[in-house]
N, C-alpha and C. Protein backbone atom coordinates (compact mmCIF):
# COMPACT_ATOMS: atom_id res chain seq x y z
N UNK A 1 115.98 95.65 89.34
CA UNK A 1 115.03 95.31 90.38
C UNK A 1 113.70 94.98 89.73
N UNK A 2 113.01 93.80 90.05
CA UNK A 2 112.10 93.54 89.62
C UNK A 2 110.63 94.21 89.95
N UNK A 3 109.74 93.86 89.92
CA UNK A 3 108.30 94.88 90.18
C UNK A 3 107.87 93.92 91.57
N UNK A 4 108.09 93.41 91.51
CA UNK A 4 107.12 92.76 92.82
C UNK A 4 108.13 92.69 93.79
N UNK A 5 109.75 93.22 93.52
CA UNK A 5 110.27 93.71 94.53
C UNK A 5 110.61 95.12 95.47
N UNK A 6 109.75 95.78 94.08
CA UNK A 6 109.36 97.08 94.64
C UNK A 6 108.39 97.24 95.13
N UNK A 7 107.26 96.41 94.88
CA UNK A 7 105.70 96.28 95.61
C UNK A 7 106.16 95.72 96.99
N UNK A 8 107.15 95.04 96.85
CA UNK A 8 107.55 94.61 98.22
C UNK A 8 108.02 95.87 99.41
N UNK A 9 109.06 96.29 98.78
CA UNK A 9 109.50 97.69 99.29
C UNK A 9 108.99 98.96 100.19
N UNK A 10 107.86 99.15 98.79
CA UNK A 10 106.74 99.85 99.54
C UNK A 10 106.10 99.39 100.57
N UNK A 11 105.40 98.02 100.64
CA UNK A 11 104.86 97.27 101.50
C UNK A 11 105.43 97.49 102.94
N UNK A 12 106.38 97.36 102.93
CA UNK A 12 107.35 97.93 104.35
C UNK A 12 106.86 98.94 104.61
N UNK A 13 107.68 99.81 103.33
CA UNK A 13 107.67 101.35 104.29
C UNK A 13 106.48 101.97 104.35
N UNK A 14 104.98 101.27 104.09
CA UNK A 14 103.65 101.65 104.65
C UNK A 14 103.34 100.79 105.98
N UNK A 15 103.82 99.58 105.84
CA UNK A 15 103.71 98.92 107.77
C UNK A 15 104.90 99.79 108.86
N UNK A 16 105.70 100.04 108.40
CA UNK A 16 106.74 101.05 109.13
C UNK A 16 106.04 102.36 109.54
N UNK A 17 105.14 103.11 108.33
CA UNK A 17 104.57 104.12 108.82
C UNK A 17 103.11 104.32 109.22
N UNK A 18 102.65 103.03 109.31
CA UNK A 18 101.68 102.58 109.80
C UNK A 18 101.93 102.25 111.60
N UNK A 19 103.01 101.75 112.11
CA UNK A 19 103.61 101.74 113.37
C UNK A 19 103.71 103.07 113.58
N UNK A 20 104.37 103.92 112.98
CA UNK A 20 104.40 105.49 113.50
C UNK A 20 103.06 106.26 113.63
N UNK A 21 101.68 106.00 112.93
CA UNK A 21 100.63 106.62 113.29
C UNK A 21 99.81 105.55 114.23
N UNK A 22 100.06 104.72 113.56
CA UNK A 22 98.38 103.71 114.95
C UNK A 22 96.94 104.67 114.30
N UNK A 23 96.91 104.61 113.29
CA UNK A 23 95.55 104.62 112.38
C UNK A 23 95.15 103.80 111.92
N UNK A 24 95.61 102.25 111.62
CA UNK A 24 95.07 101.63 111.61
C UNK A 24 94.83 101.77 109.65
N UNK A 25 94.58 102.48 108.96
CA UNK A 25 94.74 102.87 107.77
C UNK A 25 95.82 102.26 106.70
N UNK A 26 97.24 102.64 107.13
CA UNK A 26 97.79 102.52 106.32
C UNK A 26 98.13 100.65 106.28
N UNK A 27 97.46 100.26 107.61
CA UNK A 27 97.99 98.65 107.34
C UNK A 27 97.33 97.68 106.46
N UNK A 28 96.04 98.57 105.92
CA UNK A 28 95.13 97.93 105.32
C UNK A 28 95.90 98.34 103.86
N UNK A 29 96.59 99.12 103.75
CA UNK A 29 97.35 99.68 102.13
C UNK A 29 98.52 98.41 102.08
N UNK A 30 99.13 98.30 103.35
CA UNK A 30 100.34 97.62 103.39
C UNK A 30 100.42 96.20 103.36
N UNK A 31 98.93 95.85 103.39
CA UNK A 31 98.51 94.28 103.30
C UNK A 31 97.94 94.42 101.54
N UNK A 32 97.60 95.34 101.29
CA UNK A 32 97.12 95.52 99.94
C UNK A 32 98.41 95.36 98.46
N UNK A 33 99.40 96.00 99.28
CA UNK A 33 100.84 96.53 98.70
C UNK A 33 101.53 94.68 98.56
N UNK A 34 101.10 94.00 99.94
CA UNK A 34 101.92 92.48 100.19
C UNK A 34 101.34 91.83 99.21
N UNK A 35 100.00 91.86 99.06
CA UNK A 35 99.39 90.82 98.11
C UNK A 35 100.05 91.32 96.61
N UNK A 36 99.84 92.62 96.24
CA UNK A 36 100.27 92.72 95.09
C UNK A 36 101.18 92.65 94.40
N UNK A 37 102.14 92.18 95.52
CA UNK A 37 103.67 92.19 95.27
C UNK A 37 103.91 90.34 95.14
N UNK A 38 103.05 89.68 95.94
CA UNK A 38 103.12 87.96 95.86
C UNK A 38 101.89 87.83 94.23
N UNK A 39 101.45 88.67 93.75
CA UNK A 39 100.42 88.21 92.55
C UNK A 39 101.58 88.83 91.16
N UNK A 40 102.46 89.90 91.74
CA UNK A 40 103.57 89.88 90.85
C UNK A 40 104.80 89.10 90.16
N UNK A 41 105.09 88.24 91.64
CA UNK A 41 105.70 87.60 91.69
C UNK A 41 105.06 86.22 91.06
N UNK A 42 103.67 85.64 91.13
CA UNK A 42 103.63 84.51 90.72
C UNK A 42 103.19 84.31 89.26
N UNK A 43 102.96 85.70 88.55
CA UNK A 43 102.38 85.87 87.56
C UNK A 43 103.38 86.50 86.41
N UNK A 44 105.09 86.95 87.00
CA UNK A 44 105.71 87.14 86.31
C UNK A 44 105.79 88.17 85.96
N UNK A 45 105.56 89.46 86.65
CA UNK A 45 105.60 90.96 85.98
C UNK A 45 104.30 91.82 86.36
N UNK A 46 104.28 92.74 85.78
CA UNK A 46 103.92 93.74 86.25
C UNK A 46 102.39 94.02 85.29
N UNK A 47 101.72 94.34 85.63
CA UNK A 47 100.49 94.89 84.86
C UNK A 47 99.30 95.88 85.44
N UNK A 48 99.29 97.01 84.99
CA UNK A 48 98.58 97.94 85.76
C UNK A 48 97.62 97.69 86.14
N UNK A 49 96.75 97.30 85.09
CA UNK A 49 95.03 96.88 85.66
C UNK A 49 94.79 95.64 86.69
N UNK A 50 95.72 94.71 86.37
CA UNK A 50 95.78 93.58 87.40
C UNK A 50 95.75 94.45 88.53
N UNK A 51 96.96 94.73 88.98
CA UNK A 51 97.62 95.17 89.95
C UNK A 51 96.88 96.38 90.78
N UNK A 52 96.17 97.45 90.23
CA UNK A 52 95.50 98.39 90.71
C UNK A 52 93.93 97.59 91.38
N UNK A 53 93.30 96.53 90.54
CA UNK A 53 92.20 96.54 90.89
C UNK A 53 92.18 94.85 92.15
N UNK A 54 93.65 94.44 92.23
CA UNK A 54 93.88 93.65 93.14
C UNK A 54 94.28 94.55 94.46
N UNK A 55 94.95 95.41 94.54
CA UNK A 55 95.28 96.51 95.36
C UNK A 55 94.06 97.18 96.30
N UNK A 56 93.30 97.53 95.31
CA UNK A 56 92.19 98.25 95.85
C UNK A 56 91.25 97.31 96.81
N UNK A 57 91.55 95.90 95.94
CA UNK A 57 89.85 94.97 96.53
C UNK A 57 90.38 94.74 97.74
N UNK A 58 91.57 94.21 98.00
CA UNK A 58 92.38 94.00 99.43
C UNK A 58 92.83 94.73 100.32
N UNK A 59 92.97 96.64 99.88
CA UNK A 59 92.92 97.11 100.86
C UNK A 59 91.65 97.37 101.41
N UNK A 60 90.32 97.75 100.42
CA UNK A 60 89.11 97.87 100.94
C UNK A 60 88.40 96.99 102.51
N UNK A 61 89.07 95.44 101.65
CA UNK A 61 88.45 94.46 102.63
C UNK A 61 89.15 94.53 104.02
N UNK A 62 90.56 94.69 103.92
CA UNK A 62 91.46 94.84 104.79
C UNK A 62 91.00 95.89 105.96
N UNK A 63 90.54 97.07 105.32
CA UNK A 63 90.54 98.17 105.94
C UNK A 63 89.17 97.61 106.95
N UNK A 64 88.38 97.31 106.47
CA UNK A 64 87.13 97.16 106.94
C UNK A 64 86.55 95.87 107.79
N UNK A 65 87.93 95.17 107.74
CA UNK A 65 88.17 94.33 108.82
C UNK A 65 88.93 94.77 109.76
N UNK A 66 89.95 95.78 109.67
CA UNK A 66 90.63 95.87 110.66
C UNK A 66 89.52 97.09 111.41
N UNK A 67 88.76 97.65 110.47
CA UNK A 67 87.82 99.07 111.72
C UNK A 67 86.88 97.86 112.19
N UNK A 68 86.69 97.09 112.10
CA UNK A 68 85.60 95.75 112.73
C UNK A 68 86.32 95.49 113.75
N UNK A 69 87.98 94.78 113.66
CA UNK A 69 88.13 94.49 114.85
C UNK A 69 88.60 94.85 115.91
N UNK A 70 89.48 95.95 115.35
CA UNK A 70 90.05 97.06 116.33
C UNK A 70 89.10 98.37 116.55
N UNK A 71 87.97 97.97 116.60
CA UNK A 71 87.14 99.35 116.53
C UNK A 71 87.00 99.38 118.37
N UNK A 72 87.30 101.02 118.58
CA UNK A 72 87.02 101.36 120.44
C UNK A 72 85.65 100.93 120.69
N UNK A 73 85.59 100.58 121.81
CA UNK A 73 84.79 100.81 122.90
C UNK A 73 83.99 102.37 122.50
N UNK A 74 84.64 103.35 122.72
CA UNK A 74 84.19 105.00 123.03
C UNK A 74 83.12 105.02 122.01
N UNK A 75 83.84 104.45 120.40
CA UNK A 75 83.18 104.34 119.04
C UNK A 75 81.57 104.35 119.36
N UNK A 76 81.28 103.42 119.96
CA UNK A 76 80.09 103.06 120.07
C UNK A 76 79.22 104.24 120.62
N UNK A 77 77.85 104.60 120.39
CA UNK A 77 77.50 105.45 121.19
C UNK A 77 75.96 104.56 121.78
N UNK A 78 75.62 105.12 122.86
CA UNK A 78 74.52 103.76 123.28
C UNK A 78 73.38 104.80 123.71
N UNK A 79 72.41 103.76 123.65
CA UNK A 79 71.10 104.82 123.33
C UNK A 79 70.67 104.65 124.88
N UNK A 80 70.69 106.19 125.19
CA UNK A 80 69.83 106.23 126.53
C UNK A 80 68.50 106.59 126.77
N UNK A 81 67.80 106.10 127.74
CA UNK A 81 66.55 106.15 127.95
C UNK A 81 66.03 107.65 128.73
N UNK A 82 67.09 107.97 129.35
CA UNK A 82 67.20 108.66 130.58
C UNK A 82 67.18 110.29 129.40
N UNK A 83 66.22 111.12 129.67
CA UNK A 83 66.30 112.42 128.96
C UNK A 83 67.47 113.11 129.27
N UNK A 84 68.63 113.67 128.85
CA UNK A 84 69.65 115.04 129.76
C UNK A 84 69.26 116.11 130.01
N UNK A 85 68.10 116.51 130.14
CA UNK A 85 67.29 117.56 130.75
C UNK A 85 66.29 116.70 132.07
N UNK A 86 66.79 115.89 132.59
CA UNK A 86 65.63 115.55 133.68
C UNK A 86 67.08 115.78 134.93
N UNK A 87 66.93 116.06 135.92
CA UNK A 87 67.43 116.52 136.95
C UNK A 87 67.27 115.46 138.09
């Protein structure tokens, strides 16, 4: 089995357990896991430092797009004018 078919592998079974929580978390690993597994594949093998610091930059960005766009409503907190001690 090759390496970018195990990057593949994993890639699944973090969107699989990413469907079982709805955190929103692990899909940003599992898009991180996809890329690193298509930069394996086009580059012919496996290399740690590639691979770790391609991993990281894409789940970072990933992650921080997906709390951008799926971020609640509730999230927000809004500034009131109104004191909670006035009656």
């Amino acid at each position: 089995m090759d390496a970018y078919q195990i990057s593949l592998i994993i890639s699944f079974v973090l969107a699989i357990a990413e469907v079982m929580t709805l955190s929103f978390i692990l899909l940003g690993f599992s898009i991180g896991m996809l890329v690193v597994s298509g930069v394996q594949y086009l580059f012919d093998g496996y290399s740690l430092n590639r691979d770790l610091m391609v991993f990281a930059v894409v789940s970072v960005v990933s992650f921080l797009v997906f709390r951008k766009v799926f971020k609640k409503s509730s999230d927000v907190k809004t500034l009131r004018e109104d004191d909670i001690n006035q009656y």
